[in-house]
Every structure is written in structure tokens, then in C-alpha cells.
C-alpha atoms as a PDB file:
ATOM      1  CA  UNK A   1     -19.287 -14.275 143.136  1.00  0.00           C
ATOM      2  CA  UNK A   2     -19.972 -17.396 143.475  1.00  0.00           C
ATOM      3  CA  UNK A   3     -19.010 -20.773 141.019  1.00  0.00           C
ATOM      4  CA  UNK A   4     -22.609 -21.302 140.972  1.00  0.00           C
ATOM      5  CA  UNK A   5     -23.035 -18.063 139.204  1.00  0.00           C
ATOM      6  CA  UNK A   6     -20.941 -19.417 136.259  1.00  0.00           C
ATOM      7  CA  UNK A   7     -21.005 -21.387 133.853  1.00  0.00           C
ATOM      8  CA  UNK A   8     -19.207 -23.674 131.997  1.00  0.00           C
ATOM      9  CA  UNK A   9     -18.033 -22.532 127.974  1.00  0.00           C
ATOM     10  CA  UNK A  10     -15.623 -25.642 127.575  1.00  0.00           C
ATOM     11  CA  UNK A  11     -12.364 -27.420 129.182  1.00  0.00           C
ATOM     12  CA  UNK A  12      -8.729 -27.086 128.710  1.00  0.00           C
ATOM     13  CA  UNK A  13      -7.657 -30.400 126.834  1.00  0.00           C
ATOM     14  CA  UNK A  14      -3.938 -29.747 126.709  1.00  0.00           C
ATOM     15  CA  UNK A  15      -1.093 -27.681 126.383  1.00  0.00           C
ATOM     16  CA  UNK A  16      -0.123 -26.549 122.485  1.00  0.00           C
ATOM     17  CA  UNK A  17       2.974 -25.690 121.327  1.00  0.00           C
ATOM     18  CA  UNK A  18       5.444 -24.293 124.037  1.00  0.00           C
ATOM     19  CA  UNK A  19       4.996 -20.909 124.150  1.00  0.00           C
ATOM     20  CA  UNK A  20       1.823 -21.128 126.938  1.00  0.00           C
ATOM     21  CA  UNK A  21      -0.666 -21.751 124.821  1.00  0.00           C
ATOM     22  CA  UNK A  22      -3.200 -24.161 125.009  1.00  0.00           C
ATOM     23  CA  UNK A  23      -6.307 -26.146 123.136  1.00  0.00           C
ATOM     24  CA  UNK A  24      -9.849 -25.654 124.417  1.00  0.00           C
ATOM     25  CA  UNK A  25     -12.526 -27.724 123.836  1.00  0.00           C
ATOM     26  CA  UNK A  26     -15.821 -25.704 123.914  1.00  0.00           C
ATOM     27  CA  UNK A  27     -19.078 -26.721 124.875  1.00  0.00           C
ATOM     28  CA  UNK A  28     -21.838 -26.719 121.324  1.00  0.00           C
ATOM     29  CA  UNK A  29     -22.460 -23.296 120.520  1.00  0.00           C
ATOM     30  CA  UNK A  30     -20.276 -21.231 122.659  1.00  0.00           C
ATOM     31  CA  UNK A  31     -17.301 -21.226 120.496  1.00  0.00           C
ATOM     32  CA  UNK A  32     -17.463 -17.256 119.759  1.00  0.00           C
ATOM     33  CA  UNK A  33     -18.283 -16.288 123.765  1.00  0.00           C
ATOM     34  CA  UNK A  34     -13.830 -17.298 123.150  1.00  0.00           C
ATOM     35  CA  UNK A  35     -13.266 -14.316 120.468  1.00  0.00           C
ATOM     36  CA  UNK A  36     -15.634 -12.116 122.299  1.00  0.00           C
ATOM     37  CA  UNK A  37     -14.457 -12.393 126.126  1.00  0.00           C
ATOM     38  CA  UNK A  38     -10.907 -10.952 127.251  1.00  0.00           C
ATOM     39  CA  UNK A  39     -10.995 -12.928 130.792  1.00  0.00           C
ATOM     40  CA  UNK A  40     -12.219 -15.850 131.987  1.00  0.00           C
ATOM     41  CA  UNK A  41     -12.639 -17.881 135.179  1.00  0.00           C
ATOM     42  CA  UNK A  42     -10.551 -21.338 135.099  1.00  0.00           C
ATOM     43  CA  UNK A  43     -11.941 -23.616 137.715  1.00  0.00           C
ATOM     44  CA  UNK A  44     -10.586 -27.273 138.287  1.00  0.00           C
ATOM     45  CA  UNK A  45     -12.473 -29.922 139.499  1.00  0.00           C
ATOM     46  CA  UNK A  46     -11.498 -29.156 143.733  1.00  0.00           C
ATOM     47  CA  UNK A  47     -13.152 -25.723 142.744  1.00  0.00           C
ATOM     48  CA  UNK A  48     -10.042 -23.800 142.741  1.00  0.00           C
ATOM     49  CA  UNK A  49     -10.698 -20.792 140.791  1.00  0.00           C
ATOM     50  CA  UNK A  50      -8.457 -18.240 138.905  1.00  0.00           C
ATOM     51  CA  UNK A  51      -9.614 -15.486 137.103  1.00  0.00           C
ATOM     52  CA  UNK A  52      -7.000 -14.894 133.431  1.00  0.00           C
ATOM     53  CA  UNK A  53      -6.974 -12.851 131.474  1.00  0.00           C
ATOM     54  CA  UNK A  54      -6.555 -14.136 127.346  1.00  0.00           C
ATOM     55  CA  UNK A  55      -3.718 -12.627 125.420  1.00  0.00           C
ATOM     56  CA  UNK A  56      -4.241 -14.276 122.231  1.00  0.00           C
ATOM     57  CA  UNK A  57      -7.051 -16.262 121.008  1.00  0.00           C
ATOM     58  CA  UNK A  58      -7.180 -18.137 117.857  1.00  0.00           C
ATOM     59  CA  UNK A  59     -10.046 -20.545 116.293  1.00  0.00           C
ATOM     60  CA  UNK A  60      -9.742 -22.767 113.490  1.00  0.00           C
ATOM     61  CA  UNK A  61     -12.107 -25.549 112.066  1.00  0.00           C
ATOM     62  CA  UNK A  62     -14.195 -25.415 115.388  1.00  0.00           C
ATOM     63  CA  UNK A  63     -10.439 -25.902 117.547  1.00  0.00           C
ATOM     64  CA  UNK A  64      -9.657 -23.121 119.925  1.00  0.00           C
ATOM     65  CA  UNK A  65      -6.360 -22.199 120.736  1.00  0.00           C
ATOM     66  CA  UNK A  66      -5.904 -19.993 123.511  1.00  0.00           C
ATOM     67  CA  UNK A  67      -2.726 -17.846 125.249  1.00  0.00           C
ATOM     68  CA  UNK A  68      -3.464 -16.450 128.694  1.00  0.00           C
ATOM     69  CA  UNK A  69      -1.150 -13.311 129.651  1.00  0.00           C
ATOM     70  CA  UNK A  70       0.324 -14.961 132.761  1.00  0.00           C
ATOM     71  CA  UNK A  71       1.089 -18.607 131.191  1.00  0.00           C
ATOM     72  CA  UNK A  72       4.240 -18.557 129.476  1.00  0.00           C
ATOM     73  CA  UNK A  73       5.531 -22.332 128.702  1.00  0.00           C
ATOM     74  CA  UNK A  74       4.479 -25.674 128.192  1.00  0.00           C
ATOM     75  CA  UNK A  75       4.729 -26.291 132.086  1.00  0.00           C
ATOM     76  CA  UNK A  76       2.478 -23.712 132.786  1.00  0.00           C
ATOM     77  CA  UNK A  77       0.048 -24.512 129.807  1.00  0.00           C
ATOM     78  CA  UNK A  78       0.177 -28.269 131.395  1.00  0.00           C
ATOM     79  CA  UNK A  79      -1.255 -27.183 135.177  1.00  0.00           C
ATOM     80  CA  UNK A  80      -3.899 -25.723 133.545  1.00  0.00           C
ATOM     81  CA  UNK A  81      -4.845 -29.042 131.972  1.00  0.00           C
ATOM     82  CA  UNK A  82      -8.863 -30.343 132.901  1.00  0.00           C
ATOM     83  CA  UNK A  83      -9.792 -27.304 134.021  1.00  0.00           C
ATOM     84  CA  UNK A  84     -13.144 -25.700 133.010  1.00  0.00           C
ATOM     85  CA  UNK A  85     -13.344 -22.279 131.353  1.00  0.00           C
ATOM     86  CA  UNK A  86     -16.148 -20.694 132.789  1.00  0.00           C
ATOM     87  CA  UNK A  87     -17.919 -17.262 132.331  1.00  0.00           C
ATOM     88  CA  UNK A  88     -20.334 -15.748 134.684  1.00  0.00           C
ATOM     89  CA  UNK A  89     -23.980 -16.518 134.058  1.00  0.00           C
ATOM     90  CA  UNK A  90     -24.959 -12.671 133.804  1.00  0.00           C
ATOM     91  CA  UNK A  91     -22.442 -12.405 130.909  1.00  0.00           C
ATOM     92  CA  UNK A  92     -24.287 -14.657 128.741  1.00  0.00           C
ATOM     93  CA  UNK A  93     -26.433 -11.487 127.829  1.00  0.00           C
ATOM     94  CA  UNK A  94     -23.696 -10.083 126.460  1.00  0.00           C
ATOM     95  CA  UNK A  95     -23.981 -12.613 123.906  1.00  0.00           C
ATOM     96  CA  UNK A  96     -26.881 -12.804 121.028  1.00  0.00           C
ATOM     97  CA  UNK A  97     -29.317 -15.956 122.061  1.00  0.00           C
ATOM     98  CA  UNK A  98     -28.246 -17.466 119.023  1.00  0.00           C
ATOM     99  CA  UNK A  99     -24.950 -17.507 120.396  1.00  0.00           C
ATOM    100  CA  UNK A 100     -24.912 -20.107 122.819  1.00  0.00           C
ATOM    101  CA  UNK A 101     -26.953 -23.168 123.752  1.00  0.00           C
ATOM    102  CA  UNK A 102     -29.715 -22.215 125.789  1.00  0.00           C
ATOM    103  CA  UNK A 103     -30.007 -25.720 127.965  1.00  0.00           C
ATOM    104  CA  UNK A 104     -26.986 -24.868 129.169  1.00  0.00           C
ATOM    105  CA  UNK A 105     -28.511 -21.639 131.221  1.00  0.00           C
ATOM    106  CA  UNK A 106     -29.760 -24.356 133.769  1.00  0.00           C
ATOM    107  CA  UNK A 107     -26.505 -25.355 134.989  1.00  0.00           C
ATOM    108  CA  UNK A 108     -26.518 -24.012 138.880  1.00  0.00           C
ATOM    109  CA  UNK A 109     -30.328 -25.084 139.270  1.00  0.00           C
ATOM    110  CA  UNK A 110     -31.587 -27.109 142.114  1.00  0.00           C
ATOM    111  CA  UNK A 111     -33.374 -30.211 140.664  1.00  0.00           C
ATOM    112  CA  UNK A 112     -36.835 -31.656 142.779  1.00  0.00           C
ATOM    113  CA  UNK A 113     -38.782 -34.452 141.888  1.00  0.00           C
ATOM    114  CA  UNK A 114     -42.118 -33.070 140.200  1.00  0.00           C
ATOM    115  CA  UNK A 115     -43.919 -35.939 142.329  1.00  0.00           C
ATOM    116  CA  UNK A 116     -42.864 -35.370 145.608  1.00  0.00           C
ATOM    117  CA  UNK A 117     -40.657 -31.856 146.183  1.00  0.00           C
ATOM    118  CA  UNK A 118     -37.284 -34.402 146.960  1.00  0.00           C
ATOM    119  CA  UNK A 119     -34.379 -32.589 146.083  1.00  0.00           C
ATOM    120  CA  UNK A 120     -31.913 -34.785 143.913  1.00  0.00           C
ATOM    121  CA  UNK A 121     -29.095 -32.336 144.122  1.00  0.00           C
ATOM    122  CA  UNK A 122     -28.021 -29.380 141.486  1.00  0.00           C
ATOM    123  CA  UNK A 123     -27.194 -29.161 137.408  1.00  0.00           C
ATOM    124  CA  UNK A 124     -23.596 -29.591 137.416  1.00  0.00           C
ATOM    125  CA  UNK A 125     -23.440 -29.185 133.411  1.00  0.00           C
ATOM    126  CA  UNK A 126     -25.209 -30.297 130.134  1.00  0.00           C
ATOM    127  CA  UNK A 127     -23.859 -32.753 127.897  1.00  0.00           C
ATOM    128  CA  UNK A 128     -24.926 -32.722 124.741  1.00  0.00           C
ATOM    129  CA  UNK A 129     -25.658 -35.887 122.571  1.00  0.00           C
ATOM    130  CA  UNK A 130     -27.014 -36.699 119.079  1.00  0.00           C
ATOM    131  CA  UNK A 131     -30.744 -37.473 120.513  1.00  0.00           C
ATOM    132  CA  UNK A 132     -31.096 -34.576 122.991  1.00  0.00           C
ATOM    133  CA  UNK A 133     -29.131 -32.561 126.427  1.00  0.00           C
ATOM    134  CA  UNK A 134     -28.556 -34.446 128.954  1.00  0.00           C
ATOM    135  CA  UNK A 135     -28.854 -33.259 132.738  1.00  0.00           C
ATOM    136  CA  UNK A 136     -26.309 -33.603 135.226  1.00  0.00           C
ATOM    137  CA  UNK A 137     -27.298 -33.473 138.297  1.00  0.00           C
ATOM    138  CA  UNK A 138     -24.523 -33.282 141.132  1.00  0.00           C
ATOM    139  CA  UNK A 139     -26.176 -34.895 144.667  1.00  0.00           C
ATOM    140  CA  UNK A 140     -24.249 -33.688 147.881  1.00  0.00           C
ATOM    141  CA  UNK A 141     -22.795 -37.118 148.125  1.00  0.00           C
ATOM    142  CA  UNK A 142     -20.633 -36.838 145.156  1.00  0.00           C
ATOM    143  CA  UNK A 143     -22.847 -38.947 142.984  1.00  0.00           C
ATOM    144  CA  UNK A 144     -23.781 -37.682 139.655  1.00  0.00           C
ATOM    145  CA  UNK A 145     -27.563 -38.006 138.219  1.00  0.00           C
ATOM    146  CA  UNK A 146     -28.036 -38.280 134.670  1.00  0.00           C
ATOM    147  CA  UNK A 147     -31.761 -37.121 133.440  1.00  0.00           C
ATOM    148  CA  UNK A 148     -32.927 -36.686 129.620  1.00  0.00           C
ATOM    149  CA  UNK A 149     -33.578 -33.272 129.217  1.00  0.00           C
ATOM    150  CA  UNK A 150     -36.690 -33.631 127.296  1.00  0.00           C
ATOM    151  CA  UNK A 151     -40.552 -33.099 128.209  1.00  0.00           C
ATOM    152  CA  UNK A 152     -41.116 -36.604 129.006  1.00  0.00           C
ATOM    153  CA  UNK A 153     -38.899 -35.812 132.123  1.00  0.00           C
ATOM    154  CA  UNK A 154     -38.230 -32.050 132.450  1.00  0.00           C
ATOM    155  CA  UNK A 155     -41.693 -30.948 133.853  1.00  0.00           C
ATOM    156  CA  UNK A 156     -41.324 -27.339 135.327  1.00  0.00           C
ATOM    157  CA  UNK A 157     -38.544 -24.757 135.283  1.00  0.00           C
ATOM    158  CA  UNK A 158     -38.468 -21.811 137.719  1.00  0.00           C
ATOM    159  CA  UNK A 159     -36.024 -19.608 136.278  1.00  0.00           C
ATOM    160  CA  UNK A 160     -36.957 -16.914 139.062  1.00  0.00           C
ATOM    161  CA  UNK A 161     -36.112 -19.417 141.639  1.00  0.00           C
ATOM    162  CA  UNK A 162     -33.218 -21.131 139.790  1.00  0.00           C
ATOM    163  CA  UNK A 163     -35.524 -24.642 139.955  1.00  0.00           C
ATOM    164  CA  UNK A 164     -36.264 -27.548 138.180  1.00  0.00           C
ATOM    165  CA  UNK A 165     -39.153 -29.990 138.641  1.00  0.00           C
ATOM    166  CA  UNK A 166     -38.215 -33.656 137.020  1.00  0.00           C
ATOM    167  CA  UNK A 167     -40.919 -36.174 136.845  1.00  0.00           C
ATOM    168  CA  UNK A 168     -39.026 -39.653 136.873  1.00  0.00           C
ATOM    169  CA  UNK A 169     -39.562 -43.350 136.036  1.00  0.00           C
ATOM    170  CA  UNK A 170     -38.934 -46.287 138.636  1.00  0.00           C
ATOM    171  CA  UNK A 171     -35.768 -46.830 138.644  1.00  0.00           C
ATOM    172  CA  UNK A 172     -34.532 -44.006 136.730  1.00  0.00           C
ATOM    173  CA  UNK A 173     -32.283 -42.191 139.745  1.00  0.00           C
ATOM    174  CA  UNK A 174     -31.381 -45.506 141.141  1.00  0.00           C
ATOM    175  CA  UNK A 175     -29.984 -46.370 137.818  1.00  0.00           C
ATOM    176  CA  UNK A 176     -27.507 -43.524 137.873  1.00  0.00           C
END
């Protein structure tokens, strides 16, 4: 497996308490993939990968707390600190659609301007505002893309091919 076949449920904020445990903040809408999964893939931002396995899981007021077998103090708890929780992308069926925010499913997609076929680079995540998704779109030069997901932009999305066609304004990726 690949980390472009997961996707990301949320990131560890911090440690809590000092018994290993630690506070996850989840993406919109995926809070209950935490009750429902027993392991999941922690992956830090120089794609180092672990695969844990969740000994205790608690949520409260949208706040998830969450003990992983092998992570036993506050030191531990800390190393684990910005790192994403991820889950792989063919577990999401496990989950009812209602579940879990469906623009998220597009994270891994290569992104190509509807115009032209250019490719601008991949869906790194979704972030999620008051007025609609956002795209984030990683280029191989470590520079990040942000387009509106919305029709006005969003044009065509091959979900057989893992694609999306963006239609852009002037200026728009030069912007980012």
C-alpha cells in the first residue's frame, strides 16, 4: 500500500494527560470512522508511516481522545505530535456515506487543467471552510495550489482514473 491510497481522518494536536494518550483533531464528518476503526496509519509530514493499533478511544463534545497500545507516556504521546491519522481509501466503504465528507474521497487525484491537459500536481487534502472545500493541490516542487472546489472551477472528475479536470481564471495558480 501506498500513502496515496489513504486518506487523511484528522491530525494529532497534542499529547493529553500522561498516560500516552493523546487529542485528535478530525477532519468534518469523520469523527465516528475513530469509534469504528481499531488501527490506523500515522503518517508525518516526511511520509514516515506507522501502522497502531488504538487501545482506547474516547469522544466528547466533538474532541477525540485517543490511547494507542504501544504509546505509554507523555514522551511518547509528544513524538506523535502533527502527524496525520490516516485510513486507507478502500475502508471508507466500511463506513455509511453519511459518515464522512465525500470531497474528501478526491484526496490522491491528479489535478489537469480542463483547458489544456497541464498537470498542476495531486490533491494533497481538503480543507473545509464556511463558503465551500477547498482543494489542495501538492505540485512536485513542494508548492501547494489552492482551488475552490465548486462548479465554477471543478469541471470533470474521473473517479475511474483517479482525475480531476479544473478550469481556472488568469492568475488563479500563479496566485497560489
Amino acid at each position: 500500500m501506498e500513502i496515496e491510497d489513504l486518506i487523511s481522518i484528522g491530525f494529532i494536536k497534542r499529547p493529553f494527560g500522561n498516560d500516552g494518550f493523546i487529542t485528535v483533531v478530525p477532519k468534518n464528518d469523520f469523527i465516528e470512522a475513530f469509534s469504528l476503526f481499531k488501527e490506523f496509519f500515522v503518517v508525518w509530514s516526511n511520509r514516515k508511516v506507522r501502522y497502531k493499533t488504538v487501545e482506547k478511544c474516547r469522544i466528547e463534545d466533538h474532541k477525540i481522545k485517543l490511547k494507542f497500545r504501544d504509546i505509554n507516556s507523555e514522551q511518547q504521546a509528544y513524538s506523535l505530535r502533527k502527524a496525520k491519522i490516516m485510513i486507507a481509501k478502500d475502508d471508507l466503504k466500511l463506513l455509511k456515506k453519511e459518515d464522512f465528507d465525500v470531497p474528501n474521497m478526491v484526496t490522491g487525484y491528479k489535478v489537469f487543467s480542463y483547458q489544456n491537459n497541464k498537470v498542476y500536481g495531486t490533491v494533497s487534502e481538503i480543507q473545509l471552510t464556511a463558503a465551500h472545500p477547498i482543494l489542495v493541490i501538492s505540485d512536485n516542487k513542494d508548492k501547494e495550489i489552492l482551488i475552490p472546489y465548486i462548479e465554477n472551477f471543478v469541471k470533470k472528475i474521473d473517479d475511474e482514473k483517479e482525475k480531476i479536470y479544473i478550469e481556472t481564471i488568469p492568475g488563479l495558480i500563479d496566485a497560489n
